[in-house]
C-alpha atoms as a PDB file:
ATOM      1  CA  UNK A   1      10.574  -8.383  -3.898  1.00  0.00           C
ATOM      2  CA  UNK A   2       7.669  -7.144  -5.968  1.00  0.00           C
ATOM      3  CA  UNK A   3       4.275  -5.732  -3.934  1.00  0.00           C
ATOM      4  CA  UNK A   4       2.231  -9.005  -5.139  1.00  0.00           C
ATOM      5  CA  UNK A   5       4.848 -11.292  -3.624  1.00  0.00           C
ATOM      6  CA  UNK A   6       4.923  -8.803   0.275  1.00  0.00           C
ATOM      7  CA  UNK A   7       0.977  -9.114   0.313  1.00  0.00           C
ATOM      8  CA  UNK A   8       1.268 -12.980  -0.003  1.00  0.00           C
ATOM      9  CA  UNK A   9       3.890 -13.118   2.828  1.00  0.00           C
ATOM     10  CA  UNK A  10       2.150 -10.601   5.065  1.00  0.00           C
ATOM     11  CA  UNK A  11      -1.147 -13.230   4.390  1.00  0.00           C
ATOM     12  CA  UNK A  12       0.333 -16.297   4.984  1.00  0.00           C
ATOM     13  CA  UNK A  13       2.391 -14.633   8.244  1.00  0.00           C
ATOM     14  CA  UNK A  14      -0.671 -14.062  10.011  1.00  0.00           C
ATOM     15  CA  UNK A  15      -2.459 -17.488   8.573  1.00  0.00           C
ATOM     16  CA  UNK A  16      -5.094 -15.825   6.179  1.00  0.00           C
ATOM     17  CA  UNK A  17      -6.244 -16.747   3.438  1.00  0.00           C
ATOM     18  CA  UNK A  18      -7.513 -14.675   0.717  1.00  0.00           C
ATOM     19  CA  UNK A  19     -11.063 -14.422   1.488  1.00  0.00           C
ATOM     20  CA  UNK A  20      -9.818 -13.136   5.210  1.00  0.00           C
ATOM     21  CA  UNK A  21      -7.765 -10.833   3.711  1.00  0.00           C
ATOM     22  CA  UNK A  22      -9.978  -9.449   1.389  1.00  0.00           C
ATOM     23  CA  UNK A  23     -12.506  -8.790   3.861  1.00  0.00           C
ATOM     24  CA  UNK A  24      -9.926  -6.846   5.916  1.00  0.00           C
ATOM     25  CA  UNK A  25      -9.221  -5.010   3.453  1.00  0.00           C
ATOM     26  CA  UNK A  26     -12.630  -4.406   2.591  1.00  0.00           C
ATOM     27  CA  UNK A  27     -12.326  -5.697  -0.979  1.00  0.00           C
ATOM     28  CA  UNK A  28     -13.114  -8.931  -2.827  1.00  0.00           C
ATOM     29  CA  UNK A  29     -11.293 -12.044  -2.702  1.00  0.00           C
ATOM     30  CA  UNK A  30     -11.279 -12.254  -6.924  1.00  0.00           C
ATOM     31  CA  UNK A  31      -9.473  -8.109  -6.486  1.00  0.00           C
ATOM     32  CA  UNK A  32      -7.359  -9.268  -3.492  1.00  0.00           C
ATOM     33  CA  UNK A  33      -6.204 -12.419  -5.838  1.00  0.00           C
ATOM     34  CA  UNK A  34      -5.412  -9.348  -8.355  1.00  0.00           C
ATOM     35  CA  UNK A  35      -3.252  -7.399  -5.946  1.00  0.00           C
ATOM     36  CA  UNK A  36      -1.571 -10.822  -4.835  1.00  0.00           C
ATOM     37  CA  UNK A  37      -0.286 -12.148  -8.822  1.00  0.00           C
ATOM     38  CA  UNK A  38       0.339  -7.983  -9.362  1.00  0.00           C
ATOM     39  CA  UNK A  39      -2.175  -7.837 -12.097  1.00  0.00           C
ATOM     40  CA  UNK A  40      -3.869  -4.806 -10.741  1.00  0.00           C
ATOM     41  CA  UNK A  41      -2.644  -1.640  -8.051  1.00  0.00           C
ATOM     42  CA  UNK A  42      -4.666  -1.543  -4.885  1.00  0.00           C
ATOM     43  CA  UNK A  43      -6.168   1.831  -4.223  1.00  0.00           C
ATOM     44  CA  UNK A  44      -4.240   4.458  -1.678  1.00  0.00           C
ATOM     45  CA  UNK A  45      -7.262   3.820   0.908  1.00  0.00           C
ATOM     46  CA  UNK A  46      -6.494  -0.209   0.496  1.00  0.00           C
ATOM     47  CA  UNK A  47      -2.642   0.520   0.917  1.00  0.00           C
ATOM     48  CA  UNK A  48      -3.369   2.361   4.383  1.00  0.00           C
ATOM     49  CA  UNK A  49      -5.340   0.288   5.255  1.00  0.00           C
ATOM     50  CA  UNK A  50      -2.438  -2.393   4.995  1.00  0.00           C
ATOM     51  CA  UNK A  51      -0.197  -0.388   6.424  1.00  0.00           C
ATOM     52  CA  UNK A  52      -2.210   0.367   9.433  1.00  0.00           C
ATOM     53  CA  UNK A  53      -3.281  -3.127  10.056  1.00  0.00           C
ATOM     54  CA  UNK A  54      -0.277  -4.948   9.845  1.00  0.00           C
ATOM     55  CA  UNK A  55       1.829  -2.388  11.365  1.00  0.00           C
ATOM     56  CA  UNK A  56       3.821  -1.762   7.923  1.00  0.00           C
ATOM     57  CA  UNK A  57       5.881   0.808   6.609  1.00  0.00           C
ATOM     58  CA  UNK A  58       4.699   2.214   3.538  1.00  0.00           C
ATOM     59  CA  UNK A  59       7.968   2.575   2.147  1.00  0.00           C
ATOM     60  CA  UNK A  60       8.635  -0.760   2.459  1.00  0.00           C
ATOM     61  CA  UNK A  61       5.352  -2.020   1.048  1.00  0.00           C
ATOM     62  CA  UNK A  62       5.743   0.183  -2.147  1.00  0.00           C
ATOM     63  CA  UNK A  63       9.526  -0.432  -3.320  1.00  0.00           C
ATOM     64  CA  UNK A  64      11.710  -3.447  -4.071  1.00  0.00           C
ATOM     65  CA  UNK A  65      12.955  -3.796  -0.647  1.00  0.00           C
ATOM     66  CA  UNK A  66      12.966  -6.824   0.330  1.00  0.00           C
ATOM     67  CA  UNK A  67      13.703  -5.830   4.262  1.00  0.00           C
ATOM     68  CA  UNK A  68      11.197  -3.936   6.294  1.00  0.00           C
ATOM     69  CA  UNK A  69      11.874  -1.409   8.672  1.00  0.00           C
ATOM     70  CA  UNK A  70       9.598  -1.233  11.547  1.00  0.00           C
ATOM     71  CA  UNK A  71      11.358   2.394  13.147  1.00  0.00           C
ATOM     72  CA  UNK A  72       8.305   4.645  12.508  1.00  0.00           C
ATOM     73  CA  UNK A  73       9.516   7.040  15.228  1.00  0.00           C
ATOM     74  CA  UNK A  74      11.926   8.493  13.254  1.00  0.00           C
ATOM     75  CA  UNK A  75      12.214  10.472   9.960  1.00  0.00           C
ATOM     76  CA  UNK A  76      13.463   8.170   7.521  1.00  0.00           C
ATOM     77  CA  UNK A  77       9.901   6.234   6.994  1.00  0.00           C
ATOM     78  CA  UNK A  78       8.520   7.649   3.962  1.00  0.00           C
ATOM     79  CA  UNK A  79       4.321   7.014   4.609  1.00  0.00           C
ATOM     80  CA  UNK A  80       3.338   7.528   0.825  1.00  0.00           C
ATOM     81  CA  UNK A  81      -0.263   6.271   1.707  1.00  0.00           C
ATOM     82  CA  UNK A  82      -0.840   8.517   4.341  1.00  0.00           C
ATOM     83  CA  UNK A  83      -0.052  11.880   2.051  1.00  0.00           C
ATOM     84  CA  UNK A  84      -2.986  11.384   0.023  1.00  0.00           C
ATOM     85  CA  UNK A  85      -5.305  10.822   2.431  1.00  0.00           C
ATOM     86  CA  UNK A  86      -4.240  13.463   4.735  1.00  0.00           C
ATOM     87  CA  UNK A  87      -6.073  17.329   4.306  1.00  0.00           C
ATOM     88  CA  UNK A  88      -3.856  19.709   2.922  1.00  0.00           C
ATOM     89  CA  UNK A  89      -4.593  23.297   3.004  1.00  0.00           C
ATOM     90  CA  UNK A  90      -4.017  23.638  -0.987  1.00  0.00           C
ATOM     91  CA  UNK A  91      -6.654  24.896  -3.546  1.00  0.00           C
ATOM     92  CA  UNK A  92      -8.852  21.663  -5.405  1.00  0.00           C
ATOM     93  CA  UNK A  93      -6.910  21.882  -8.340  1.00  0.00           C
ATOM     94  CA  UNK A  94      -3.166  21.547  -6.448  1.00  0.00           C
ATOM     95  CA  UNK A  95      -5.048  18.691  -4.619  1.00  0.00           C
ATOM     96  CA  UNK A  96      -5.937  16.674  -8.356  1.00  0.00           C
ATOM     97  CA  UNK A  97      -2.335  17.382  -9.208  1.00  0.00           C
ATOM     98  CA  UNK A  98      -0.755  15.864  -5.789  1.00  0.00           C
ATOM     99  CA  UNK A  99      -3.163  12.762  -6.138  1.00  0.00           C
ATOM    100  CA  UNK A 100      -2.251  12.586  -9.985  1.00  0.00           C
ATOM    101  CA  UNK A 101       1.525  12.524  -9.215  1.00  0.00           C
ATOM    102  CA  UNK A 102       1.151  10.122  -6.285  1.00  0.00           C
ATOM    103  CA  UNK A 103      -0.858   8.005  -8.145  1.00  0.00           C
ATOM    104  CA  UNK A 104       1.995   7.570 -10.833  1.00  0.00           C
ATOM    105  CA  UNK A 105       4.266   6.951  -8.080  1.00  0.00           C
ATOM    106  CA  UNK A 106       2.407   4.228  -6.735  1.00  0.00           C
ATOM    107  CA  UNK A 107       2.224   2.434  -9.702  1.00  0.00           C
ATOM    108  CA  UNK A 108       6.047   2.724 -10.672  1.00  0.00           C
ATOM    109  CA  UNK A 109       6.976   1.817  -7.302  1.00  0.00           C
ATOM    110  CA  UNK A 110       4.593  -1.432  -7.773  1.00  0.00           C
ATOM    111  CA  UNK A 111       6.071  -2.558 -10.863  1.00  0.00           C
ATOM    112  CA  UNK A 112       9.585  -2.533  -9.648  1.00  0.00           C
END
């Protein structure tokens, strides 16, 4: 199941529409719409902000699975969104390199 076709469900499961969901996300309902037909990649802060709202797993959200785990006690939930937004004790330039890579990530993990 591709990321455009998870957002829809996780809409219509809590009986949103698109302007709702846009403003929870704190984005616009013509972006949202984007996100939705997988035309563009949200941003890392959007993603969290999915995750934390809905009570997703960010592992889920960002691969082809089309099962979600909801075990976030243990180990085995991989919360891409939250590395990036974390502070890391790391020198700027380490930083730009991290967001770089997780960026590309991201994106890969969208398509498929």
């Amino acid at each position: 199941m591709d990321f455009g076709t998870k957002l829809k469900k996780i809409r219509k499961e809590h009986n949103l529409n698109q302007d709702q969901m846009a403003e929870i996300l704190f984005t616009t309902q013509g972006n949202y719409s984007q996100f939705e037909n997988n035309n563009r990649i949200p941003s890392l802060d959007i993603i969290k902000r999915l995750v934390e709202k809905f009570n997703l797993d960010a592992n889920w959200l960002l691969s082809s699975t089309q099962d979600q785990t909801n075990n976030f006690m243990d180990n085995s939930s991989c919360q891409i969104a939250f590395l990036k937004t974390e502070k890391f004790y790391l020198g700027s330039d380490q930083i730009e390199d991290l967001n770089k890579k997780l960026d590309l990530l991201i994106e890969l993990l969208s398509k498929s």
